[in-house]
Protein backbone atom coordinates (compact mmCIF):
# COMPACT_ATOMS: atom_id res chain seq x y z
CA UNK A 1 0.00 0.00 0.00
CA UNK A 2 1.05 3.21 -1.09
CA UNK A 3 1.71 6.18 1.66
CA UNK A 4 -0.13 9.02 1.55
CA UNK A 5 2.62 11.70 0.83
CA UNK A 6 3.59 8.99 -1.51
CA UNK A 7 0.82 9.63 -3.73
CA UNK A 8 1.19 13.68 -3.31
CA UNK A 9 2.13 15.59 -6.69
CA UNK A 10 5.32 17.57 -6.45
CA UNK A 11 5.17 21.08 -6.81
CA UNK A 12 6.37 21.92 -10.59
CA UNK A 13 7.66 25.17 -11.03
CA UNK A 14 8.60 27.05 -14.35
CA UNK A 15 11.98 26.43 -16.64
CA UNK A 16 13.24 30.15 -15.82
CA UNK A 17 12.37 29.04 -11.64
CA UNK A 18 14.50 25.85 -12.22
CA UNK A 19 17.08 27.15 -14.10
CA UNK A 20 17.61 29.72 -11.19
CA UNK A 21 17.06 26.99 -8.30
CA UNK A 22 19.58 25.04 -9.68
CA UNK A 23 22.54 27.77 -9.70
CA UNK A 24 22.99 27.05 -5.71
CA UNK A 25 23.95 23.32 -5.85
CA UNK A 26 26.13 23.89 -2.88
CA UNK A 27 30.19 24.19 -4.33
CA UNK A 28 33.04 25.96 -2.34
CA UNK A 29 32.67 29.60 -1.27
CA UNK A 30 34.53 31.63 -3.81
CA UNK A 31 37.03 34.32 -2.10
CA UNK A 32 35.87 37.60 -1.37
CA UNK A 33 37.63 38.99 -4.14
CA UNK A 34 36.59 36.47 -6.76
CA UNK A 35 32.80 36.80 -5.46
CA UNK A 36 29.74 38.32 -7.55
CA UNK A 37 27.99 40.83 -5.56
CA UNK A 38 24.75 42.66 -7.05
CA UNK A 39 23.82 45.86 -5.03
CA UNK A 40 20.24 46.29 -5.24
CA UNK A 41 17.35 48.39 -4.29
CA UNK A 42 13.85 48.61 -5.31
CA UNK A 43 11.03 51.64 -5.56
CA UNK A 44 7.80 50.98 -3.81
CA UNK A 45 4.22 52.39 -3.57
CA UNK A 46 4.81 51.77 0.45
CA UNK A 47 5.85 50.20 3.25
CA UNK A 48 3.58 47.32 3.69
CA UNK A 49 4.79 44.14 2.08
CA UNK A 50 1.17 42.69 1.44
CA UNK A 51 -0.56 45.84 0.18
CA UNK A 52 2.24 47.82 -1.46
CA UNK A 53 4.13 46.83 -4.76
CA UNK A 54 7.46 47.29 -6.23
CA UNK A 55 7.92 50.32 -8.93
CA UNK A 56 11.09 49.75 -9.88
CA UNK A 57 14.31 47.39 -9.15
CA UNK A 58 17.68 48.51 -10.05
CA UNK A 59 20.91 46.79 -9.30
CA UNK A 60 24.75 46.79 -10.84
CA UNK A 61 26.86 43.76 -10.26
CA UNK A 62 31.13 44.18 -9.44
CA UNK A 63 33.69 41.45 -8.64
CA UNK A 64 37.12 42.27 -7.22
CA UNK A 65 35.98 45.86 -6.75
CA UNK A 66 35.18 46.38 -10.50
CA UNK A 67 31.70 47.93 -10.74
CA UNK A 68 30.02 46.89 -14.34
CA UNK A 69 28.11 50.12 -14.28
CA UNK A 70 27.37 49.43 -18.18
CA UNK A 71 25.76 45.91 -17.33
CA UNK A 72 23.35 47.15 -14.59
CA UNK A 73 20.19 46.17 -14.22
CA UNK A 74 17.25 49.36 -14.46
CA UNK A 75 13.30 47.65 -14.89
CA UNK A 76 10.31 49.55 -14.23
CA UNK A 77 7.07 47.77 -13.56
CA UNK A 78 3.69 48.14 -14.63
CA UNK A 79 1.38 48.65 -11.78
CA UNK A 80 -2.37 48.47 -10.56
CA UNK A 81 -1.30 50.13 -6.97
CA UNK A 82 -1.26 53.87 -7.14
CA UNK A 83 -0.39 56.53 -4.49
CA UNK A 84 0.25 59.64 -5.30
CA UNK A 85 1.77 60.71 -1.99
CA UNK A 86 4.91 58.43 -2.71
CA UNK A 87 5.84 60.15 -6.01
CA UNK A 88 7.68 62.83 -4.64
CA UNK A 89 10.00 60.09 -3.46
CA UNK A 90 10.66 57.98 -5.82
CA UNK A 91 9.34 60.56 -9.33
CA UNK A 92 7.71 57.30 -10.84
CA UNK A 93 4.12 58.32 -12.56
CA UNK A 94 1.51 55.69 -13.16
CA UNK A 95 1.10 57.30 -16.96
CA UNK A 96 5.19 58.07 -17.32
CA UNK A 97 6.53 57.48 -20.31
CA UNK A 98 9.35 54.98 -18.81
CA UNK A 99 8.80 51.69 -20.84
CA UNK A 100 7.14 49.56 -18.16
CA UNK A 101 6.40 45.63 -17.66
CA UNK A 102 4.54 43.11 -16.17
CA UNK A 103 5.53 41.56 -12.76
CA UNK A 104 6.50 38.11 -14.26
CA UNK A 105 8.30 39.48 -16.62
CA UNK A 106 10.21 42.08 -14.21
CA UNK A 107 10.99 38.36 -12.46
CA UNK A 108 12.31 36.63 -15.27
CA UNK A 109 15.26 39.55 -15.91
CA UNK A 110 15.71 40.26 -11.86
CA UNK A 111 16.49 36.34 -11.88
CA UNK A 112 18.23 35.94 -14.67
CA UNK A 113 20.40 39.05 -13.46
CA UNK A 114 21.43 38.18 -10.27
CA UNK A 115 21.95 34.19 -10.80
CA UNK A 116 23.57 32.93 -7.46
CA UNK A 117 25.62 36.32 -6.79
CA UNK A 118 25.61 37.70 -3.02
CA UNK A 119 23.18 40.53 -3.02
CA UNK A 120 23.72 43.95 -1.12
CA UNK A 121 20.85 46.38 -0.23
CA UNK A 122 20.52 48.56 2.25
CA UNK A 123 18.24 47.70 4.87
CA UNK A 124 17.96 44.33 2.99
CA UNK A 125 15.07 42.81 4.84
CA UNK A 126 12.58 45.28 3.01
CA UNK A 127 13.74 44.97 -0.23
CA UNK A 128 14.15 40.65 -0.02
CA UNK A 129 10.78 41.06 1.56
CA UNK A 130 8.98 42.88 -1.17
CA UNK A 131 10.39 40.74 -3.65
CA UNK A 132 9.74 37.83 -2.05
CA UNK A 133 6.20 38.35 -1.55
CA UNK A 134 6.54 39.18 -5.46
CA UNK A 135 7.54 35.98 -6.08
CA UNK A 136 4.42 34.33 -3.93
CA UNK A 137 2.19 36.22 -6.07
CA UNK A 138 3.56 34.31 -8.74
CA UNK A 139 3.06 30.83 -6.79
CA UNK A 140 7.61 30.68 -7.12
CA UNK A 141 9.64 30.46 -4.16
CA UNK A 142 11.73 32.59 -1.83
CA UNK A 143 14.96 34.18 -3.25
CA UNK A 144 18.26 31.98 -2.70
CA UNK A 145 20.42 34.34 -2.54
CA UNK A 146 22.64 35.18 0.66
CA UNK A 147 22.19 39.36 1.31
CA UNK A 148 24.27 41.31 3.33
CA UNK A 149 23.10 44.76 4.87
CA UNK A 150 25.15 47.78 4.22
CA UNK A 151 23.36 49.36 7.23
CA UNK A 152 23.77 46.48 9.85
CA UNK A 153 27.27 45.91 8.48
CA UNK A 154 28.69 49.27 9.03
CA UNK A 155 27.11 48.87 12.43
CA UNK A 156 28.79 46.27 13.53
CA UNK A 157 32.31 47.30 12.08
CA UNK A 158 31.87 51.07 13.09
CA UNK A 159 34.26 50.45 16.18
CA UNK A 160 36.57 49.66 12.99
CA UNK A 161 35.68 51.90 10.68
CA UNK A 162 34.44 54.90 12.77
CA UNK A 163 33.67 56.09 15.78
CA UNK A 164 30.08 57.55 16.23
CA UNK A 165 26.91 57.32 17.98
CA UNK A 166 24.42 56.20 15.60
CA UNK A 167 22.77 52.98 16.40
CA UNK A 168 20.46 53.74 12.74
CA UNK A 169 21.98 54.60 9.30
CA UNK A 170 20.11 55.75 6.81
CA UNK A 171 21.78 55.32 2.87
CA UNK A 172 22.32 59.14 3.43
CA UNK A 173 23.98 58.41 6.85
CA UNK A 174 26.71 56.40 4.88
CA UNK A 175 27.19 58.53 2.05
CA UNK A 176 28.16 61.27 4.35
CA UNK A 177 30.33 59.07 7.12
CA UNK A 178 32.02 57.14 4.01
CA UNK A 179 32.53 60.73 1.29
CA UNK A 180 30.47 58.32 -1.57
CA UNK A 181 28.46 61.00 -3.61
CA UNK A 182 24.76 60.87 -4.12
CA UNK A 183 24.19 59.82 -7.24
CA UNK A 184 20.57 59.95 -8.86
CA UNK A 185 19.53 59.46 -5.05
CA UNK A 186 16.08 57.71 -4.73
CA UNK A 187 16.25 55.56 -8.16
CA UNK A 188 16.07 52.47 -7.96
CA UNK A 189 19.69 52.12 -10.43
CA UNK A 190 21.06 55.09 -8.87
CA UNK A 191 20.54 53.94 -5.09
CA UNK A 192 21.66 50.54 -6.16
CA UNK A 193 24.94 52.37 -7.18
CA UNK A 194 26.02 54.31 -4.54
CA UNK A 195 24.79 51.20 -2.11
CA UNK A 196 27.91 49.13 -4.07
CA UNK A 197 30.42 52.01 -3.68
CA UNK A 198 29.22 52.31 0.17
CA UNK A 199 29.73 48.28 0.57
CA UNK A 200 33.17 48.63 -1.57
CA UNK A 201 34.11 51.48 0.84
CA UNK A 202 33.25 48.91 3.97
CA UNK A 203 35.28 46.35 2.68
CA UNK A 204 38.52 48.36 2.28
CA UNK A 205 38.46 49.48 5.66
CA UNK A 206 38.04 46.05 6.66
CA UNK A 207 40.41 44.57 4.69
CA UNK A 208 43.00 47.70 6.13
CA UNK A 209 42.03 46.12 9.36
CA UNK A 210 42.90 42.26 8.93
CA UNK A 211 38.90 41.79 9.14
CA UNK A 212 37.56 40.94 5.61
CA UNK A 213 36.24 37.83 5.99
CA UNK A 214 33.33 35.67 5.30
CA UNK A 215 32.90 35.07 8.96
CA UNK A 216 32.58 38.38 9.58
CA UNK A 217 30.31 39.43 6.74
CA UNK A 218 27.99 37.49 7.04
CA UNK A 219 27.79 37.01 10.86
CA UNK A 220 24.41 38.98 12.36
């Protein structure tokens, strides 16, 4: 006699959700040098990761401290959720004439992109959560990929870095304590940008220090 969870159908997901999946069969951790990060960030209508969607994702990729600035990653999504009161932020209209598309296909790209690189974003939790629930809408899974936190990692290494008395950075926090400029601030691309030269700024103080190390980059 057959068991019951025998019997159950497995899940089948897409190619494009495979394809991805499949990028993280565990092998040896590259070195930090030889790593690909992707900074990220992404444009919302809001804060709440049920009601709110994404507007926007941008992200650049760098290994070895290289930046591909002219391989970044700008997509601007169609959307049904509309509130004014955020466009003063973020400067995304509903009726812009940015070339917009669908959620899936925003997805497909934003996978595709990234691949099994170690994503940066500041105050990651938001943006991995917004995508996330993204990818639930679309009945996929959870993102892979390991993040790291420019905020809570200049945190915890500001007895290295600096000394101050912030216990909460904001991206303009950084840009100021770490002299990176403030490039096409609140864009998706352009806050995905300076987020990479903040994290590359990190890392050489770190590595001045004897401290750049997985261990420590990835420790909470």
């Amino acid at each position: 006699m057959k068991l019951p969870w025998f019997n159950k159908k497995r899940k089948e997901y897409p190619d494009f959700w495979n394809t991805y999946v499949d990028k993280f069969n565990k092998h040896p951790k590259e070195a930090i040098q030889n790593t690909r990060f992707v900074a990220l960030d992404t444009e919302t209508t809001g804060f709440n990761i049920k009601e709110d969607r994404i507007l926007s994702i941008g992200a650049v990729s760098f290994t070895n401290k290289v930046i591909q600035v002219n391989k970044s990653l700008e997509l601007y999504l169609r959307q049904a959720i509309f509130k004014p009161e955020t466009v003063k932020i973020h400067g995304l209209m509903k009726h812009s004439d940015l070339e917009k598309i669908s959620e899936l296909e925003a997805i497909k790209i934003f996978l595709d992109y990234i691949k099994d690189a170690v994503l940066i974003a500041h105050h990651a939790n938001f943006d991995r959560n917004m995508i996330n629930e993204m990818l639930l809408r679309h009945n996929l899974g959870s993102l892979k990929n390991t993040f790291i936190d420019t905020g809570s990692l200049y945190n915890k290494s500001k007895h290295i870095i600096y000394q101050n008395h912030l216990n909460h950075y904001t991206l303009d926090d950084l840009c100021r304590e770490l002299n990176v400029p403030k490039v096409d601030r609140h864009t998706a691309t352009g806050d995905a940008l300076i987020t990479a030269f903040v994290f590359l700024k990190i890392l050489a103080r770190l590595d001045k220090k004897k401290e750049l190390k997985w261990d420590y980059l990835l420790k909470s």
